[in-house]
C-alpha atoms as a PDB file:
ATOM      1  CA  UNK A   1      18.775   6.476  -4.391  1.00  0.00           C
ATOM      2  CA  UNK A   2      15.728   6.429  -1.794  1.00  0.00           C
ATOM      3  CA  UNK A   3      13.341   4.085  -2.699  1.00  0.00           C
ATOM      4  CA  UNK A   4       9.395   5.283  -3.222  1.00  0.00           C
ATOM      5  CA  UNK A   5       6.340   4.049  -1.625  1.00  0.00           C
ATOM      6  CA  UNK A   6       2.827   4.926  -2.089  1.00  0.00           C
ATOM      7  CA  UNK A   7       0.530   4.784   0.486  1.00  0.00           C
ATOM      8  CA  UNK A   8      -3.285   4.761  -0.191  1.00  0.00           C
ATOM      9  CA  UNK A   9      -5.371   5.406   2.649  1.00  0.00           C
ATOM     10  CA  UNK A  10      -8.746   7.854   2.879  1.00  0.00           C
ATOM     11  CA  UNK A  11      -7.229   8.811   6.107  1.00  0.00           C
ATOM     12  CA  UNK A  12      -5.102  11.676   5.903  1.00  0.00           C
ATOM     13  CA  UNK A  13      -4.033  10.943   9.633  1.00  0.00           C
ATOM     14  CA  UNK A  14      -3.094   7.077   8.916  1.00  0.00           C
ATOM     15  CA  UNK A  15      -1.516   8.279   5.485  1.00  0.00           C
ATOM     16  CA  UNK A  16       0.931  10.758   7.417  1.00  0.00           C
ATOM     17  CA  UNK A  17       1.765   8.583  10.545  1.00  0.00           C
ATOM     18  CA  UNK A  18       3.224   5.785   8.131  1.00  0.00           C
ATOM     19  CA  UNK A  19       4.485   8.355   5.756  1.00  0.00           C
ATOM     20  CA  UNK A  20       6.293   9.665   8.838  1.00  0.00           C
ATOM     21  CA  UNK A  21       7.387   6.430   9.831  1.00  0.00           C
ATOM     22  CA  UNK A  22       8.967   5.559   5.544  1.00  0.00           C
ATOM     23  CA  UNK A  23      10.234   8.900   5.425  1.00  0.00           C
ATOM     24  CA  UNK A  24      12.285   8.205   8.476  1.00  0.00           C
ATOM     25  CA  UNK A  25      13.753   5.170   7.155  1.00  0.00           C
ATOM     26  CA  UNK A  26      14.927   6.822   4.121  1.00  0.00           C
ATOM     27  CA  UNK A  27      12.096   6.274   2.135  1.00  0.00           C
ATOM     28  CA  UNK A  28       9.848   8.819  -0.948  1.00  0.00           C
ATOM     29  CA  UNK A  29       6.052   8.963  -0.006  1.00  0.00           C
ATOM     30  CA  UNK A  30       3.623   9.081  -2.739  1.00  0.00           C
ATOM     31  CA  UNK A  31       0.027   9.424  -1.464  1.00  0.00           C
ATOM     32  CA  UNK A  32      -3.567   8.525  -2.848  1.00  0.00           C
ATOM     33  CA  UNK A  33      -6.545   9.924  -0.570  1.00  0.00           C
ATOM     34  CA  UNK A  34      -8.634   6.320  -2.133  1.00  0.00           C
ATOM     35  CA  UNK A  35      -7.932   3.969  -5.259  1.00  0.00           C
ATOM     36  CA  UNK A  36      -9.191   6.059  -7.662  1.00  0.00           C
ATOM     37  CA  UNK A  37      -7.094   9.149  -6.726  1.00  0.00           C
ATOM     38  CA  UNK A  38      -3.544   6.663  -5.981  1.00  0.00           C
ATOM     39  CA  UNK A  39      -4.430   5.140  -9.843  1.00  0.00           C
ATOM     40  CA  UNK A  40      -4.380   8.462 -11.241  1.00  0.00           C
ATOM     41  CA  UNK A  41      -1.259   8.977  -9.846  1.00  0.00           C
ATOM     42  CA  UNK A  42       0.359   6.274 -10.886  1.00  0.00           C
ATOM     43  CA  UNK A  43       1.742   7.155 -13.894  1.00  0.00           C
ATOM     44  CA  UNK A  44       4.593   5.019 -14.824  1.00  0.00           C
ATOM     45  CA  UNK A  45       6.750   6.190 -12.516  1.00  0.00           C
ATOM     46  CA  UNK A  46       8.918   3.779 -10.366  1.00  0.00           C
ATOM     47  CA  UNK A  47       6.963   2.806  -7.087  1.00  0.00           C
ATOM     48  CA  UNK A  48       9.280  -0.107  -5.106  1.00  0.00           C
ATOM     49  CA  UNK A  49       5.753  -0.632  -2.837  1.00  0.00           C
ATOM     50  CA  UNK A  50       2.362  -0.177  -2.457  1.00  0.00           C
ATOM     51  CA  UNK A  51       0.243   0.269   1.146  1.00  0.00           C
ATOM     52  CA  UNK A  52      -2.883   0.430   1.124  1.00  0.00           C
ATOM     53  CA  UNK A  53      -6.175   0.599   3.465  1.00  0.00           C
ATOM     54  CA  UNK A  54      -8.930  -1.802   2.104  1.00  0.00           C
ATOM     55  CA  UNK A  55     -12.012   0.104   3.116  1.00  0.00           C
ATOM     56  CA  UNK A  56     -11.889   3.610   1.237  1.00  0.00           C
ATOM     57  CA  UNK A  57     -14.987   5.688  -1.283  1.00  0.00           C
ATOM     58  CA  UNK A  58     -14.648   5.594  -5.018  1.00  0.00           C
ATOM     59  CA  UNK A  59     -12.498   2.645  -4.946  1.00  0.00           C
ATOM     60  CA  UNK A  60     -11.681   0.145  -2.487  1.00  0.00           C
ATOM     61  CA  UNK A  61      -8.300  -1.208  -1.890  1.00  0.00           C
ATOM     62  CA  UNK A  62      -9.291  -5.062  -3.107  1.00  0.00           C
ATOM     63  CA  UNK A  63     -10.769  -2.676  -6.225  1.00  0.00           C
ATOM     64  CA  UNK A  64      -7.196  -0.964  -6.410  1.00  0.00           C
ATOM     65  CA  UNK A  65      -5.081  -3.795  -5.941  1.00  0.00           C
ATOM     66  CA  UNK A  66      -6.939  -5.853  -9.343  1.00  0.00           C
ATOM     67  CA  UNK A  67      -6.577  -2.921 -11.184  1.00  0.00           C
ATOM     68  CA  UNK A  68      -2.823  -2.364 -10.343  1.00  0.00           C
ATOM     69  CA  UNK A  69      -2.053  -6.284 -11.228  1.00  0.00           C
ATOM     70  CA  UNK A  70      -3.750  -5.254 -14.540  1.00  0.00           C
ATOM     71  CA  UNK A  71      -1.309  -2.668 -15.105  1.00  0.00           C
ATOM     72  CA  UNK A  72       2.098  -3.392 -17.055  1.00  0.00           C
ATOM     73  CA  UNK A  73       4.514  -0.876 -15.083  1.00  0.00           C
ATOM     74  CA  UNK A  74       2.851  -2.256 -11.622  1.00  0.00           C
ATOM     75  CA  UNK A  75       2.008  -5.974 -11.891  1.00  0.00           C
ATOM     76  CA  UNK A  76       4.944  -7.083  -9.537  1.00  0.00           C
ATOM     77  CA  UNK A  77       4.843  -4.205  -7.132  1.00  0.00           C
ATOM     78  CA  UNK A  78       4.599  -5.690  -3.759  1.00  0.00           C
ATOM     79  CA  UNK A  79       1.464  -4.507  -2.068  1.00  0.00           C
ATOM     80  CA  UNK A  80       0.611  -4.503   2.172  1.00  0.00           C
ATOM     81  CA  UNK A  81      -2.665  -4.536   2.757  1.00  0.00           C
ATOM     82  CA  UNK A  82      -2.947  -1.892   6.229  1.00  0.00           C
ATOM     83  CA  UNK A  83      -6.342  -2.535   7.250  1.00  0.00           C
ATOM     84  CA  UNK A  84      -8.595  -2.903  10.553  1.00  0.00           C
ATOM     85  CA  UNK A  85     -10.345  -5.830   8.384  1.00  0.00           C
ATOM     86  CA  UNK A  86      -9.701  -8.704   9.697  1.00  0.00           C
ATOM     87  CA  UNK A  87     -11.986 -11.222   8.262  1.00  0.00           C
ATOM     88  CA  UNK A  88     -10.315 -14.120   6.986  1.00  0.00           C
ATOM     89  CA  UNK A  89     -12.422 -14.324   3.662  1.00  0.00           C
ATOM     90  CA  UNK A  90     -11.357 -10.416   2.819  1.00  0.00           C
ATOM     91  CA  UNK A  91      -7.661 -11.412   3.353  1.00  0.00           C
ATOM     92  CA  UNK A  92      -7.949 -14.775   1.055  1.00  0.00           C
ATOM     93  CA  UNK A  93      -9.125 -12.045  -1.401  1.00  0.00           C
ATOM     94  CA  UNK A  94      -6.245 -10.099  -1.025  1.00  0.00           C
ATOM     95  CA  UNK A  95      -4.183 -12.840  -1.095  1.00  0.00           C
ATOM     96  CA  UNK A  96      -6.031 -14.318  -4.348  1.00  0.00           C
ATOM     97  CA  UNK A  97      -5.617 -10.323  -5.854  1.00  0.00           C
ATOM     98  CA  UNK A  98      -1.589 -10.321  -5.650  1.00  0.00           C
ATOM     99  CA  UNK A  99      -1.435  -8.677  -2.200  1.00  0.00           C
ATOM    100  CA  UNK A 100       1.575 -10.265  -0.062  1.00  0.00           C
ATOM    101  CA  UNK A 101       1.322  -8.741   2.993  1.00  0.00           C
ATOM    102  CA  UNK A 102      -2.102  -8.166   5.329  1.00  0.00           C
ATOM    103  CA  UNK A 103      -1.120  -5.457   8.377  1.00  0.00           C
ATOM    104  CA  UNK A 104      -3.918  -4.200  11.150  1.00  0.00           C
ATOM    105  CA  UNK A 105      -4.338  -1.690  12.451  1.00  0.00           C
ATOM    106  CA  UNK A 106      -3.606  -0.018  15.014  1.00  0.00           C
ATOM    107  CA  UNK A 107       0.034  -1.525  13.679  1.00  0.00           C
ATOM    108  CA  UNK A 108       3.830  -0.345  15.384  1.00  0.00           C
ATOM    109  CA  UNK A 109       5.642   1.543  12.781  1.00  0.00           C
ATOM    110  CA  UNK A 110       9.075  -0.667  13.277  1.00  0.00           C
ATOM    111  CA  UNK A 111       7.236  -3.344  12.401  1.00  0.00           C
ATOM    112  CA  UNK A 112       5.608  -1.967   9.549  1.00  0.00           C
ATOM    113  CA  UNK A 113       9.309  -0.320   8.153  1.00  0.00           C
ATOM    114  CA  UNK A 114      10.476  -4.107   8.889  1.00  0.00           C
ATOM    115  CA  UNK A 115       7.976  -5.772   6.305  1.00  0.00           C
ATOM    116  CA  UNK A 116       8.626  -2.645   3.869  1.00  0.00           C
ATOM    117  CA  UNK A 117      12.355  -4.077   4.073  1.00  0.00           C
ATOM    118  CA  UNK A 118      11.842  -7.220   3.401  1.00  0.00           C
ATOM    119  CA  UNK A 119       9.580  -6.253   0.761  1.00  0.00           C
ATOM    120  CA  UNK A 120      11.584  -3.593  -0.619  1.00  0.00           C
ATOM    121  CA  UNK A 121      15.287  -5.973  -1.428  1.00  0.00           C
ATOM    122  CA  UNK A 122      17.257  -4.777  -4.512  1.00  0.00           C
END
């Protein structure tokens, strides 16, 4: 059985060029348009791994990612963090917030299905 990720991104663009690149892999996409819309959406179902962007309206991916960790059925879903932030300080917070991967963008889909891999082990 394909495994599902969710990507959270404000970008439709960004959410279907790595949705593109998971479905090709053999991947299910789940999609959030910000925090607030992927949280809604998450609804118990089982979601192997989460991407998401860290600058979005309504709630911010740092914002998303506590709230996740806070919930029971997603607490140890692996998170990337696919970002063009690139301060050091906002990926310590990631880091400190349970994410375990930090990807910029522009990023190469290969690589990005490669960490989903490694991520994503039975």
């Amino acid at each position: 059985m394909a495994k599902t990720i969710m990507i959270v991104d404000d970008s439709a663009s960004m959410r279907r060029v790595v949705g593109i690149a998971l479905k090709g892999a053999g991947y299910n996409v789940l999609e959030g348009s910000d925090g607030a819309d992927a949280l809604s959406k998450l609804t118990g179902q089982k979601v192997h791994l989460i991407i998401s962007d860290v600058h979005m309206p309504n709630m911010d991916g740092l914002s998303f990612l506590k709230a996740i960790k806070q919930h029971p059925d997603y607490k140890f879903t692996p998170v990337i963090m696919l970002t063009t932030e690139s301060a050091e300080a906002k990926k310590g917070e990631g880091r400190a917030a349970g994410a375990r991967a930090w990807v910029s963008k522009p990023f190469d889909p290969p690589k990005l299905v490669d960490a989903v891999q490694r991520l994503c082990l039975p």
